[in-house]
Protein backbone atom coordinates (compact mmCIF):
# COMPACT_ATOMS: atom_id res chain seq x y z
CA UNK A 1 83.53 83.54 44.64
CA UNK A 2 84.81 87.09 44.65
CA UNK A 3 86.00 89.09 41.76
CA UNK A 4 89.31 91.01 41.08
CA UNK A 5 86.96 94.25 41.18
CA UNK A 6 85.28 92.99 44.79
CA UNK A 7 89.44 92.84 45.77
CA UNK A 8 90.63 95.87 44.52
CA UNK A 9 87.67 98.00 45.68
CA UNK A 10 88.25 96.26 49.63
CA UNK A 11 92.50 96.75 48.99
CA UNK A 12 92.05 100.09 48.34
CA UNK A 13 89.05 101.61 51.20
CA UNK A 14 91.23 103.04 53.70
CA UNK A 15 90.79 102.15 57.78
CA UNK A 16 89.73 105.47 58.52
CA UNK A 17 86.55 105.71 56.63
CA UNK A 18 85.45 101.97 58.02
CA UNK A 19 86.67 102.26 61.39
CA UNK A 20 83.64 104.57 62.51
CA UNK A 21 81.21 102.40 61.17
CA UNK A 22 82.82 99.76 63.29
CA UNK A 23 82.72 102.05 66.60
CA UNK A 24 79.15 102.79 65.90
CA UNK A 25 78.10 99.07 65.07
CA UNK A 26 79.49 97.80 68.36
CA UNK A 27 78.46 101.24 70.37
CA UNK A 28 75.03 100.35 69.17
CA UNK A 29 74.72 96.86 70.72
CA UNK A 30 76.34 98.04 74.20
CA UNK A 31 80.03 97.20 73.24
CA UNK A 32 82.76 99.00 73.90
CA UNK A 33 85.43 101.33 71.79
CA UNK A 34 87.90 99.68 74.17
CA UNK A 35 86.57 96.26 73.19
CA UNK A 36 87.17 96.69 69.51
CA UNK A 37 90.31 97.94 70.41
CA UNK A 38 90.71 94.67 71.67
CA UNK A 39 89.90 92.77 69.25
CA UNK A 40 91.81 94.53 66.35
CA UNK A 41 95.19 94.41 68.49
CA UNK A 42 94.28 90.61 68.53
CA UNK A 43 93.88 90.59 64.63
CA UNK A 44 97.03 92.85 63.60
CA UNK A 45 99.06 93.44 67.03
CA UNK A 46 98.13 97.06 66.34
CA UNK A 47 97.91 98.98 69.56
CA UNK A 48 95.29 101.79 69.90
CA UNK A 49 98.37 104.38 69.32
CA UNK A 50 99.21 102.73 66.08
CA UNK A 51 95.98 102.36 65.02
CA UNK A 52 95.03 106.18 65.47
CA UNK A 53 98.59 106.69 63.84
CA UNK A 54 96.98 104.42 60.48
CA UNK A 55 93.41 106.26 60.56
CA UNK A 56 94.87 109.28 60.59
CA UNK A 57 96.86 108.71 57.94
CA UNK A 58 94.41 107.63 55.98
CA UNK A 59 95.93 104.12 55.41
CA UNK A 60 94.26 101.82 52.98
CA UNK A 61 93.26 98.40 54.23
CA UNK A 62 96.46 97.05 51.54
CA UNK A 63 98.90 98.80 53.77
CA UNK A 64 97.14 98.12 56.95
CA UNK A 65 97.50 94.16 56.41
CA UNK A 66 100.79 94.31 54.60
CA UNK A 67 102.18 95.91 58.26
CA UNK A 68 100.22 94.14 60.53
CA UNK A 69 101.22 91.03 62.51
CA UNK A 70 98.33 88.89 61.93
CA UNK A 71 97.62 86.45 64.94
CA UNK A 72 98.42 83.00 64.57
CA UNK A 73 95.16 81.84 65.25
CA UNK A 74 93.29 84.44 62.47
CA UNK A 75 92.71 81.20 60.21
CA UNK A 76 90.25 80.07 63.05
CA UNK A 77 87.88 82.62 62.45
CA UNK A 78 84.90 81.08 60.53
CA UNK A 79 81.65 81.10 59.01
CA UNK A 80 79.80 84.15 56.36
CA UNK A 81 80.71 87.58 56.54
CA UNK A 82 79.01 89.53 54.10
CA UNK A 83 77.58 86.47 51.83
CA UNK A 84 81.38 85.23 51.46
CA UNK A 85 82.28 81.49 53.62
CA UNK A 86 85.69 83.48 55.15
CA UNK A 87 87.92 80.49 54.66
CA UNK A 88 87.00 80.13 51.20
CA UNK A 89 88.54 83.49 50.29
CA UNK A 90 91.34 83.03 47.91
CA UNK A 91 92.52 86.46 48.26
CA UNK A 92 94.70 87.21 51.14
CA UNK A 93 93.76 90.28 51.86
CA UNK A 94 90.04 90.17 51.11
CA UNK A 95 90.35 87.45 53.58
CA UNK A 96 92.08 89.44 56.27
CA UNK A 97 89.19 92.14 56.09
CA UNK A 98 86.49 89.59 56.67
CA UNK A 99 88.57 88.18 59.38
CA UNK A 100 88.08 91.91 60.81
CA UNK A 101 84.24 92.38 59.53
CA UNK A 102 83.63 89.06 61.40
CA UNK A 103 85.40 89.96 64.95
CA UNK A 104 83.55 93.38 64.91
CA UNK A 105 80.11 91.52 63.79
CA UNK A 106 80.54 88.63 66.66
CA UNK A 107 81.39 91.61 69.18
CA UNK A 108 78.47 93.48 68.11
CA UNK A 109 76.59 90.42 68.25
CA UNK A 110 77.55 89.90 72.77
CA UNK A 111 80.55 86.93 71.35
CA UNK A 112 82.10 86.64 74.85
CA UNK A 113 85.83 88.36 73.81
CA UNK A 114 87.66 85.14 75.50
CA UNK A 115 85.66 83.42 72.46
CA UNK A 116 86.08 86.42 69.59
CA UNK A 117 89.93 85.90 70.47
CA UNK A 118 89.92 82.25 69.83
CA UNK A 119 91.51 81.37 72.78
CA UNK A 120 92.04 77.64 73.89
């Protein structure tokens, strides 16, 4: 499925050269930055202090995970992100990126947030 290379190269981008990518992709389909905010305290119980904190420190997306608090419910977040089934990833951390590619992508896409946020 995804190679050692394909891992390394996604443990070692860092937040802050993603992250406005992420702003722009969700600014673009009417979205919020207060949305994705949202959704990426959801995924890593960062808040929007902490995660300025990370960008600005350049953090790469290894660290980011490794000191995040992932949700309990992240392993309900489904489907293809990028050409890769998410819950087929064997790498944790590749894994935990899509899990992030895919919120932004079904926020971008008008995902009601009660439904990106897997509530019951």
């Amino acid at each position: 499925m995804s190679t050692a290379h394909h891992d390394e190269r996604i443990a070692k981008m860092t937040v802050a050269s993603v992250y406005p990518h992420y702003v722009t992709k969700v600014e673009k389909k009417g979205r919020t930055q207060e949305e994705l905010h949202t959704v990426i305290e959801w995924l890593t119980g960062y808040n929007v202090q902490k995660l300025q904190e990370l960008i600005d420190q350049k953090v790469t997306f290894e660290t980011f995970f490794s000191e995040a608090t992932l949700h309990p419910n992240a392993h309900l977040i489904t489907g293809v992100i990028c050409g890769y089934r998410i819950e087929t990833i064997e790498n944790p951390l590749t894994q935990q990126v899509r899990y992030l590619d895919k919120l932004v992508d079904e926020l971008a896409k008008g995902r009601k947030l009660d439904k990106i946020l897997r509530t019951a």
